[in-house]
Protein backbone atom coordinates (compact mmCIF):
# COMPACT_ATOMS: atom_id res chain seq x y z
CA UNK A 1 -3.62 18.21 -6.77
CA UNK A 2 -6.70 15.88 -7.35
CA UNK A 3 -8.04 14.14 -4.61
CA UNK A 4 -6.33 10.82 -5.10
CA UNK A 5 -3.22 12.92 -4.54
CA UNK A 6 -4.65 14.62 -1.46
CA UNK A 7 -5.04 11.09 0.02
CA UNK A 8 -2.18 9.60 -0.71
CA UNK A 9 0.04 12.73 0.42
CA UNK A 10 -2.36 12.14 3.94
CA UNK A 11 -1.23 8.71 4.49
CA UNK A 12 2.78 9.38 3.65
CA UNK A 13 2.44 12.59 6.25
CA UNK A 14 0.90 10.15 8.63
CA UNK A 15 3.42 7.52 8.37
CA UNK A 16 6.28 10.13 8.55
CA UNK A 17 4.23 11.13 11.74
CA UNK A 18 3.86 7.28 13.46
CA UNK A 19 0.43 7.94 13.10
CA UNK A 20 -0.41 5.03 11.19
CA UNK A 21 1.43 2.17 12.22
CA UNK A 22 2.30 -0.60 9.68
CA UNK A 23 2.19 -4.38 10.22
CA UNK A 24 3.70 -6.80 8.08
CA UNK A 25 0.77 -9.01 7.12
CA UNK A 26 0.30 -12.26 4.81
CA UNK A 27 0.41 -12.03 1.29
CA UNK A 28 -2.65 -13.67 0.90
CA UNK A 29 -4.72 -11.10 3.14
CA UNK A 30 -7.33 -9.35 1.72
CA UNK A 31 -6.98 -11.63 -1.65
CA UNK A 32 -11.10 -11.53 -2.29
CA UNK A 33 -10.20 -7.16 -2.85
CA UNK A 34 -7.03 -7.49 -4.65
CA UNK A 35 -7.35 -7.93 -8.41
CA UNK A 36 -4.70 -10.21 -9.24
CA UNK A 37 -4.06 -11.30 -5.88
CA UNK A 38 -1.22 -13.99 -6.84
CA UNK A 39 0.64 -11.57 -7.85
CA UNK A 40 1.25 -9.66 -4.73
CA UNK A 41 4.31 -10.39 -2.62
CA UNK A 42 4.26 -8.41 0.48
CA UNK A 43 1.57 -6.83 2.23
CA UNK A 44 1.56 -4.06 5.01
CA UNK A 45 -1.19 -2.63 6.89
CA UNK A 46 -2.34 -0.02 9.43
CA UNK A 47 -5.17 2.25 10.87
CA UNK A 48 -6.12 5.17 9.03
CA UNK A 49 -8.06 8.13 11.21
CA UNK A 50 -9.64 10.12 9.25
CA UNK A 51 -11.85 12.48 11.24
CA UNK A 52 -14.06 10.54 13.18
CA UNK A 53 -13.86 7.41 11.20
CA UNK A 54 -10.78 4.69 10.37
CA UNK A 55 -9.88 2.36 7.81
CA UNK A 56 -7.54 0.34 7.21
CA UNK A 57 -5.14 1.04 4.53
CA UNK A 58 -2.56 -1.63 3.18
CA UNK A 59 -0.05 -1.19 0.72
CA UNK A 60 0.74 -4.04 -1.55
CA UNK A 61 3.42 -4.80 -3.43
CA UNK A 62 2.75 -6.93 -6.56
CA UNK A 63 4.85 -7.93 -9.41
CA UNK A 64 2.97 -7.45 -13.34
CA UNK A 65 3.44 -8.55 -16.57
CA UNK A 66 5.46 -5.65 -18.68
CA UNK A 67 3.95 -5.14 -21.97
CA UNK A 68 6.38 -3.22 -23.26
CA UNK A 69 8.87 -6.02 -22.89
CA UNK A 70 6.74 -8.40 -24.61
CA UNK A 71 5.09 -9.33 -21.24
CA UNK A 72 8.81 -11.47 -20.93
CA UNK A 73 9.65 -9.41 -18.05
CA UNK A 74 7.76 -8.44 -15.03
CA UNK A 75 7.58 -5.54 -13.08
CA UNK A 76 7.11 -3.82 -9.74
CA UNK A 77 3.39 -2.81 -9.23
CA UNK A 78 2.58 -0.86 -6.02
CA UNK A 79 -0.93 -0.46 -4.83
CA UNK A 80 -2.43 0.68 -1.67
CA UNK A 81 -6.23 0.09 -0.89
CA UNK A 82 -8.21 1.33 1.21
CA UNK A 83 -10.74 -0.64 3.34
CA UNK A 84 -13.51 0.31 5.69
CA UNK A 85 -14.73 -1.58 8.58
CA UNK A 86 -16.90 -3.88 6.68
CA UNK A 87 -14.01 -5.11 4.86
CA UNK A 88 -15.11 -3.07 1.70
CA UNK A 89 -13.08 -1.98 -0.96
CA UNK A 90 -13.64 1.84 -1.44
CA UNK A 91 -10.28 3.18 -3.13
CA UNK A 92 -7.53 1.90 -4.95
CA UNK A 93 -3.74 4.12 -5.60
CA UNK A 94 -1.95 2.71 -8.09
CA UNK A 95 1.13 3.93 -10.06
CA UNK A 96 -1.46 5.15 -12.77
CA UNK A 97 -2.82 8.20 -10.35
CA UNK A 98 0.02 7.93 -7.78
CA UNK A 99 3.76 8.68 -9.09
CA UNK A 100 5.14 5.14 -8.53
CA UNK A 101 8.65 6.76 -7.20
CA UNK A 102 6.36 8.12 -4.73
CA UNK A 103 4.66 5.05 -3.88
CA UNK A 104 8.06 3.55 -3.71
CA UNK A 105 9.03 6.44 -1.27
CA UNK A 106 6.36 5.22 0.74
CA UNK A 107 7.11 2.06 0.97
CA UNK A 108 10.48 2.76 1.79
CA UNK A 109 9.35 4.86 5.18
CA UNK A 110 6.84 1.83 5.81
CA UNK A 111 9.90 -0.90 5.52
CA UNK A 112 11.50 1.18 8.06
CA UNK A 113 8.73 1.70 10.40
CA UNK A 114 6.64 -1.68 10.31
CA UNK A 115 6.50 -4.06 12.98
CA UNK A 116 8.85 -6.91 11.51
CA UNK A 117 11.76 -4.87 10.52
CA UNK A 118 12.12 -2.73 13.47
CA UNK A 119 12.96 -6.06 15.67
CA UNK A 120 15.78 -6.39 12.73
CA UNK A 121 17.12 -3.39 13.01
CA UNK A 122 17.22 -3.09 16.49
């Protein structure tokens, strides 16, 4: 397991945990880190602890020109950044390090667990 992996697996274990809460937040947030930004179309974000410092980490969902369609079609394209407290960009996940079914595992768990969606459910 490299040590993209090792985070990621961190921040699904502490979102199956409540330890990092998720928030529904505009799709526009962050737009000056995102490459691509107008593609994105839904944003979470929460605290991530990690020893004695936090970060924020968001997960964005984006939709992507396919290539192997012919760039005709578009596709899902997770990410999830994380962001220290000077609003700095120090890691991106994306499906290209990250299994995307994972990824979409995780967002799954988030949908469930955000802010927004719990008030649905309930």
């Amino acid at each position: 397991m490299n040590k993209y992996e090792k985070l990621f697996e961190d921040i699904t274990e502490k979102t199956s945990s409540d330890e990092i809460k998720w928030k529904q937040i505009s799709k526009s947030a962050h737009s000056d880190l995102i490459f691509n930004p107008d593609m994105s179309f839904r944003q979470y974000a929460g605290e991530y602890q990690k020893g004695d410092e936090t970060y924020e980490v968001v997960f964005v969902e984006k939709k992507a020109d396919d290539p192997a369609h012919d760039y005709a079609y578009q596709k899902y394209a997770p990410e999830v950044l994380v962001i220290d407290e000077n609003n700095e960009l120090l890691v991106t996940l994306t499906d290209s390090v990250i299994d995307k079914d994972e990824m979409i595992e995780l967002v799954k768990s988030i949908e469930e667990k955000n802010d927004r969606t719990k008030k649905l459910f309930d």
